[in-house]
Protein backbone atom coordinates (compact mmCIF):
# COMPACT_ATOMS: atom_id res chain seq x y z
CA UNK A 1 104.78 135.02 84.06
CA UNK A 2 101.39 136.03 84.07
CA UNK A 3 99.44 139.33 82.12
CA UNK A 4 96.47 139.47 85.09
CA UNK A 5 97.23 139.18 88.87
CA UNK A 6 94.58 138.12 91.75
CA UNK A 7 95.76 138.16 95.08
CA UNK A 8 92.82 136.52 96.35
CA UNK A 9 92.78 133.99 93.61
CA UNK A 10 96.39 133.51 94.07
CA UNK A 11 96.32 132.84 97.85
CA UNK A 12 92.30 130.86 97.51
CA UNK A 13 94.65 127.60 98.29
CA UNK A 14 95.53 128.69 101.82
CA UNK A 15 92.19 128.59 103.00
CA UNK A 16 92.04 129.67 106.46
CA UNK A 17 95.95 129.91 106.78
CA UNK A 18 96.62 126.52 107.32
CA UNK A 19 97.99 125.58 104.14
CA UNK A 20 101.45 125.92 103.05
CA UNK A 21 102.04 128.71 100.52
CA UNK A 22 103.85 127.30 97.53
CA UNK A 23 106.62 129.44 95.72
CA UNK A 24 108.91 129.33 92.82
CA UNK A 25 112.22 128.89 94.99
CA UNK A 26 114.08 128.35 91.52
CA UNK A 27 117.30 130.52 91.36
CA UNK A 28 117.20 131.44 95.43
CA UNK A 29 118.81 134.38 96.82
CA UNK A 30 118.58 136.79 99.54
CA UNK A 31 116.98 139.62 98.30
CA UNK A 32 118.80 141.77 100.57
CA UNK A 33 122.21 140.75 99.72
CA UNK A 34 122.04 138.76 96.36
CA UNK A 35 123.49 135.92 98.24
CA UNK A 36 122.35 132.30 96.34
CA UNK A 37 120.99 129.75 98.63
CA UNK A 38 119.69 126.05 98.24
CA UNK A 39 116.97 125.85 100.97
CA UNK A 40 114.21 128.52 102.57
CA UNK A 41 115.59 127.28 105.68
CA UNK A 42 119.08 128.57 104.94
CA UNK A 43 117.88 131.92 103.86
CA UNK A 44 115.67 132.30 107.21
CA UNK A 45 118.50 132.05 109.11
CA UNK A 46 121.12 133.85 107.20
CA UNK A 47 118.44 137.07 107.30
CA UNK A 48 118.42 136.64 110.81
CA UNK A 49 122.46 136.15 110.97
CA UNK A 50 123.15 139.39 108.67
CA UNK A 51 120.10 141.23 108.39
CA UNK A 52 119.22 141.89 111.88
CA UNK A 53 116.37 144.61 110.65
CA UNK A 54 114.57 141.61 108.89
CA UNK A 55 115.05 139.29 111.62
CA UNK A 56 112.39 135.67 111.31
CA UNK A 57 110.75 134.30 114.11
CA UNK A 58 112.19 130.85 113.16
CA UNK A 59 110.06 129.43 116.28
CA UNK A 60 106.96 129.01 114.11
CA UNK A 61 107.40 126.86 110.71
CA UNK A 62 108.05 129.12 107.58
CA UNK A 63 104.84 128.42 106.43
CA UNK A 64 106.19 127.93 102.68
CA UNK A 65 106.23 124.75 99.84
CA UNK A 66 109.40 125.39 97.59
CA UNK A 67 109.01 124.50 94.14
CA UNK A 68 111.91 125.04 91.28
CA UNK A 69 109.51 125.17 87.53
CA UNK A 70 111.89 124.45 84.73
CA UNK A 71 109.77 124.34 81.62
CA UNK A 72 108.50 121.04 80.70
CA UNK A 73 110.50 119.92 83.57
CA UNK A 74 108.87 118.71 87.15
CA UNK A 75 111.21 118.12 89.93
CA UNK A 76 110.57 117.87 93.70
CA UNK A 77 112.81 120.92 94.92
CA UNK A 78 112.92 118.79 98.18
CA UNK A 79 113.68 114.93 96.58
CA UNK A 80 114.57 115.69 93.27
CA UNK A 81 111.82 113.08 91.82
CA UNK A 82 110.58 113.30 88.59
CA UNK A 83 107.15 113.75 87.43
CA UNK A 84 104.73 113.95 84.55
CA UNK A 85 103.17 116.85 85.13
CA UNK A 86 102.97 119.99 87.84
CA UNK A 87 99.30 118.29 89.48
CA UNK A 88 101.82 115.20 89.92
CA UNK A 89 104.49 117.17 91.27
CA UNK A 90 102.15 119.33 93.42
CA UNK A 91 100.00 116.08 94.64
CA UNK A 92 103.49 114.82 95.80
CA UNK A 93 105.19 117.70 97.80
CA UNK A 94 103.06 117.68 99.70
CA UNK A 95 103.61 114.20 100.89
CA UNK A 96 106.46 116.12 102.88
CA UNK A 97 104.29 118.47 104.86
CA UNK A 98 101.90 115.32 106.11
CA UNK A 99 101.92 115.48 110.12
CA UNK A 100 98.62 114.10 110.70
CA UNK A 101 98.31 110.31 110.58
CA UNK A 102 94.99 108.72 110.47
CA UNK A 103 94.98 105.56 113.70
CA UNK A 104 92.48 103.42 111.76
CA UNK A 105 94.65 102.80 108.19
CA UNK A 106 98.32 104.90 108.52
CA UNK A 107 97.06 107.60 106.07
CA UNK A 108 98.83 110.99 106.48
CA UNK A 109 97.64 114.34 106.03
CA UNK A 110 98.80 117.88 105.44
CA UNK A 111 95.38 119.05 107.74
CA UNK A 112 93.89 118.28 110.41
CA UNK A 113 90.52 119.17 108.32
CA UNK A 114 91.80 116.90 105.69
CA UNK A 115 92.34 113.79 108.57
CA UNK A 116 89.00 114.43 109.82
CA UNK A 117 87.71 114.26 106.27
CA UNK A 118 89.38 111.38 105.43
CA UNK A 119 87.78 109.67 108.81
CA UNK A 120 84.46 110.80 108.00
CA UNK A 121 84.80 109.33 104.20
CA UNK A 122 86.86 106.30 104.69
CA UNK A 123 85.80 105.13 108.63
CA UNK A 124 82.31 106.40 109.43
CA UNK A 125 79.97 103.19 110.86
CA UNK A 126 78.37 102.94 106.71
CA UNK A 127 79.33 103.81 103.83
CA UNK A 128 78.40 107.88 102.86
CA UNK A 129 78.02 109.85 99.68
CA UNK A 130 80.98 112.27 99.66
CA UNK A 131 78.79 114.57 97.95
CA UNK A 132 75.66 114.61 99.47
CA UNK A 133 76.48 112.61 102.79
CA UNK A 134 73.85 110.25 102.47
CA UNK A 135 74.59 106.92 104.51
CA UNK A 136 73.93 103.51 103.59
CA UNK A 137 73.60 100.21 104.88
CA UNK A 138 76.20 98.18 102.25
CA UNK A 139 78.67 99.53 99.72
CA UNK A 140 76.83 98.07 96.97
CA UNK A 141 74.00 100.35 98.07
CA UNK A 142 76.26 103.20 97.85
CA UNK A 143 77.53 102.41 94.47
CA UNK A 144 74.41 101.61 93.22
CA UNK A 145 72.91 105.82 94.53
CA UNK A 146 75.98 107.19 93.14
CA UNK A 147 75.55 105.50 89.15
CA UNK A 148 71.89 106.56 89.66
CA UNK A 149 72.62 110.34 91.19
CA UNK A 150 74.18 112.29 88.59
CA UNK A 151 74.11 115.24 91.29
CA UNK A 152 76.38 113.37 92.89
CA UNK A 153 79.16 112.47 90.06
CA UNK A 154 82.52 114.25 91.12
CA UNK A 155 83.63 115.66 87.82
CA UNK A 156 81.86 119.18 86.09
CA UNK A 157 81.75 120.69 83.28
CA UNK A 158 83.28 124.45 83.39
CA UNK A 159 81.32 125.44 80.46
CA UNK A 160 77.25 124.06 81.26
CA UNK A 161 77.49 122.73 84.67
CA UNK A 162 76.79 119.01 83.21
CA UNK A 163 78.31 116.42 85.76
CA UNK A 164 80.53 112.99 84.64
CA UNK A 165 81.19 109.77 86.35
CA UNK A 166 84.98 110.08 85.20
CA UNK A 167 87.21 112.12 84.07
CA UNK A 168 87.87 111.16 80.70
CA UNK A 169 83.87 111.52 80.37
CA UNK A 170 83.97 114.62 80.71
CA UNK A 171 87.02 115.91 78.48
CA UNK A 172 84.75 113.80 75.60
CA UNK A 173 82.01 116.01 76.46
CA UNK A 174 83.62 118.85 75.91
CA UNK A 175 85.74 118.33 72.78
CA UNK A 176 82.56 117.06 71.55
CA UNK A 177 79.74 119.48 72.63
CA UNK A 178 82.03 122.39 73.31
CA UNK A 179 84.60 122.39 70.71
CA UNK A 180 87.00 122.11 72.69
CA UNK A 181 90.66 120.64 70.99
CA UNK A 182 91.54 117.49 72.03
CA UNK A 183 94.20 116.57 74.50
CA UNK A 184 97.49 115.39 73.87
CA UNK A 185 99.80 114.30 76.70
CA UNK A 186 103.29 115.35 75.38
CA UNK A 187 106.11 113.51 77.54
CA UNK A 188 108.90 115.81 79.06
CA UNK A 189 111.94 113.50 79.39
CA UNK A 190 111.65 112.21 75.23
CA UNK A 191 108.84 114.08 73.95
CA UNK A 192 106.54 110.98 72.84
CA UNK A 193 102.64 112.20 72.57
CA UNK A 194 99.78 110.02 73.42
CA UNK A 195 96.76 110.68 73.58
CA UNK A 196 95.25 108.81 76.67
CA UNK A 197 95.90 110.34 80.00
CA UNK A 198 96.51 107.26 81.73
CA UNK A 199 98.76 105.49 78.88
CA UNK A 200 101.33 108.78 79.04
CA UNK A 201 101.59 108.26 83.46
CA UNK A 202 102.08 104.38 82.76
CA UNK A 203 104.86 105.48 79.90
CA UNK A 204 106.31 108.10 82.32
CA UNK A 205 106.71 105.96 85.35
CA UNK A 206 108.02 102.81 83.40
CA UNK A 207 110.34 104.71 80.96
CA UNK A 208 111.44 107.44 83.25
CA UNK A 209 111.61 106.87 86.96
CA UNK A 210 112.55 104.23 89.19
CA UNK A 211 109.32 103.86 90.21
CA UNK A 212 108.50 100.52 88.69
CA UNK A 213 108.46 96.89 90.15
CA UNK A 214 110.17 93.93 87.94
CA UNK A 215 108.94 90.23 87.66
CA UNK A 216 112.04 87.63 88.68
CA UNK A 217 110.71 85.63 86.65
CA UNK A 218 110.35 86.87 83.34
CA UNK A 219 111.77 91.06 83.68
CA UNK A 220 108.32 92.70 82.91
CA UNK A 221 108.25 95.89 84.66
CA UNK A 222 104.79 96.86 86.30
CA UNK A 223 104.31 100.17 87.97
CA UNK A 224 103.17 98.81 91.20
CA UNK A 225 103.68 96.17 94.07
CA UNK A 226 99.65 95.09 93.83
CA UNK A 227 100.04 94.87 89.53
CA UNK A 228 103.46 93.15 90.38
CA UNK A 229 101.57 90.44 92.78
CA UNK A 230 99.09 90.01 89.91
CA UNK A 231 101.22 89.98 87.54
CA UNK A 232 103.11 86.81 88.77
CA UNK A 233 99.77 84.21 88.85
CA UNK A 234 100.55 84.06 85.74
CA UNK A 235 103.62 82.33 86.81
CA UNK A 236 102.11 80.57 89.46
CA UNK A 237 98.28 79.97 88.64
CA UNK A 238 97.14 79.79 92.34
CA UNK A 239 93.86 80.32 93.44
CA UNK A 240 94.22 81.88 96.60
CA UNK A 241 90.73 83.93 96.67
CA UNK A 242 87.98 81.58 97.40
CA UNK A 243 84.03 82.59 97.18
CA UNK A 244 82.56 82.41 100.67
CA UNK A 245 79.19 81.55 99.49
CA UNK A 246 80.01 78.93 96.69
CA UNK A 247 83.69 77.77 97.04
CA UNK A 248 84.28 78.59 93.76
CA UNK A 249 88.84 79.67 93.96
CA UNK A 250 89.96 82.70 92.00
CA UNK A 251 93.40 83.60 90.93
CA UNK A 252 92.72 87.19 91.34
CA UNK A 253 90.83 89.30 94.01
CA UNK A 254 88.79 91.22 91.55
CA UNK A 255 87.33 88.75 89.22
CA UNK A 256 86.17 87.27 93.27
CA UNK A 257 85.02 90.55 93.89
CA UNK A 258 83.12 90.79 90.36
CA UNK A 259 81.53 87.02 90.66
CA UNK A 260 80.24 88.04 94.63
CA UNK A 261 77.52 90.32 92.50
CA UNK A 262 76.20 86.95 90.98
CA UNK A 263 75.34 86.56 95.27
CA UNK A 264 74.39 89.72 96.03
CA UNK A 265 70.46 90.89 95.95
CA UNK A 266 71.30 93.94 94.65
CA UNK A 267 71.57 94.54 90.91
CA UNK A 268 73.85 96.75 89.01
CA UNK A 269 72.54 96.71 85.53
CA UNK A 270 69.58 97.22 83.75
CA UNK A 271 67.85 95.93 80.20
CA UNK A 272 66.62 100.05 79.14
CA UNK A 273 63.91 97.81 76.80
CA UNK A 274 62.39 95.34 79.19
CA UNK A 275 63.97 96.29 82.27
CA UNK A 276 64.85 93.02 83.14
CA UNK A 277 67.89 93.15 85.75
CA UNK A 278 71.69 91.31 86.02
CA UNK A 279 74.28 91.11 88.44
CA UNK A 280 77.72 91.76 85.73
CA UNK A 281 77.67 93.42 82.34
CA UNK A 282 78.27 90.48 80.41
CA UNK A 283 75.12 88.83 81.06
CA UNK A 284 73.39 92.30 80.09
CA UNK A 285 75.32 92.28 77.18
CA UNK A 286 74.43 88.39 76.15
CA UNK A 287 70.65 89.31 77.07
CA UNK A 288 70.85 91.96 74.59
CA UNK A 289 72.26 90.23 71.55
CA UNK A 290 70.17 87.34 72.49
CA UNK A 291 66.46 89.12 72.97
CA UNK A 292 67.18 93.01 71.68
CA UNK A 293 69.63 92.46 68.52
CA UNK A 294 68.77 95.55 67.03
CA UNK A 295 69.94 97.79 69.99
CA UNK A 296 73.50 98.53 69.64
CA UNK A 297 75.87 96.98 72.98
CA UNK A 298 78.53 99.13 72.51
CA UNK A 299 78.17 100.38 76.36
């Protein structure tokens, strides 16, 4: 399958040991015997039924992730669910091997290192920088050091080292600076292309699993409970999320969460002519047009 071999690159995933090996368990047999099987754990104990010279210490876990890679095709050997793409498929197998379960939220884990990472991001005493583990006294603080530290941005380019808040930042900078071809998400079930990440997993899980949640009310399909429950205000127009400083009802929890910033001390954006400061983008965008017309807003 592949021209070049590394062992060490092969196995980098395993750490210390305590990950899970994944292998192609696509067309299983004994290689002993030639005998097919549809599980590792029916060919561990068949070796130690008939092979006696190969005998498994089936005390300890087998230590393995079985995957089956059809082309173009991504299957959970375990669940049979369909996915995407193999970093969906991958991301999702091993939702089987989680034994550690975070006390604080329900979170599981394949790790213990991973649980204790999780606890140290998610419920330390105030908020931290997963980068550089700087702490904080808010979450607006936090936010605020991470859009001003690009040291910190999670995403880096292979080619220059150049960091990105996102993402889809950073495969712009390098079809653009690099010359790099421009993605295209192809789908595997009926071979639409698109050419937004996000758009082809929002086709995919509405077109091609049963993954999705449907309105009563009027049939649309939305791809999760939370877009589901927002999805039906329209229905219902209730304002169930009220401002704590203001009383001012909301139908939805993030345009509350969006008008708390016209409360909050701290300011997110910046006027790069006069420096002036505002609490959402849209009043930075009406002070430009309004004092700095010339300056493009396209931001």
């Amino acid at each position: 399958m592949h021209k070049t071999f590394s062992l060490s690159t092969a196995f980098a995933h395993c750490g210390n040991g305590k990950e899970y090996l994944k292998v192609d368990c696509t067309n299983l047999k004994c290689r002993l015997c030639a005998e097919p099987f549809n599980t590792i754990e029916e060919i561990a104990t068949h070796i130690n039924n008939f092979h006696p010279n190969d005998k498994l210490d089936t005390e300890f876990e087998i230590g393995l992730q079985p995957y089956r890679i059809d082309k173009d095709k991504w299957l959970c050997f375990l669940c049979d669910m369909k996915f995407p793409t193999i970093t969906k498929l991958c991301r999702h197998t091993t939702s089987h091997y989680q034994k550690f379960t975070c006390e604080s939220c329900g979170r599981s884990y394949m790790t213990n290192e991973a649980l204790k990472y999780h606890i140290r991001c998610s419920h330390a005493a105030k908020p931290q920088c997963r980068k550089c583990w700087q702490e904080f006294p808010s979450i607006e603080l936090k936010r605020e050091h991470i859009r001003r530290s690009k040291s910190c941005w999670p995403f880096c380019c292979v080619e220059c080292g150049e960091r990105f808040m996102s993402w889809e930042c950073k495969q712009k900078h390098l079809v653009a600076v690099h010359g790099q071809p421009k993605a295209t998400y192809v789908c595997p079930e009926c071979g639409e292309v698109f050419e937004k990440r996000k758009i082809f997993y929002i086709h995919f899980k509405m077109n091609h699993t049963d993954e999705n949640y449907i309105c009563s009310c009027c049939g649309m399909k939305c791809g999760s409970k939370l877009q589901l429950d927002d999805h039906r205000i329209v229905h219902t127009g209730e304002k169930q999320f009220e401002c704590s400083v203001c009383k001012k009802s909301f139908t939805r929890k993030r345009s509350l969460t969006q008008h708390m910033w016209i409360h909050s001390e701290t300011k997110r954006f910046s006027c790069m002519i006069c420096d002036k400061q505002f609490a959402q983008k849209v009043s930075l965008k009406g002070h430009m047009k309004s004092h700095h017309p010339e300056i493009s807003t396209d931001f």
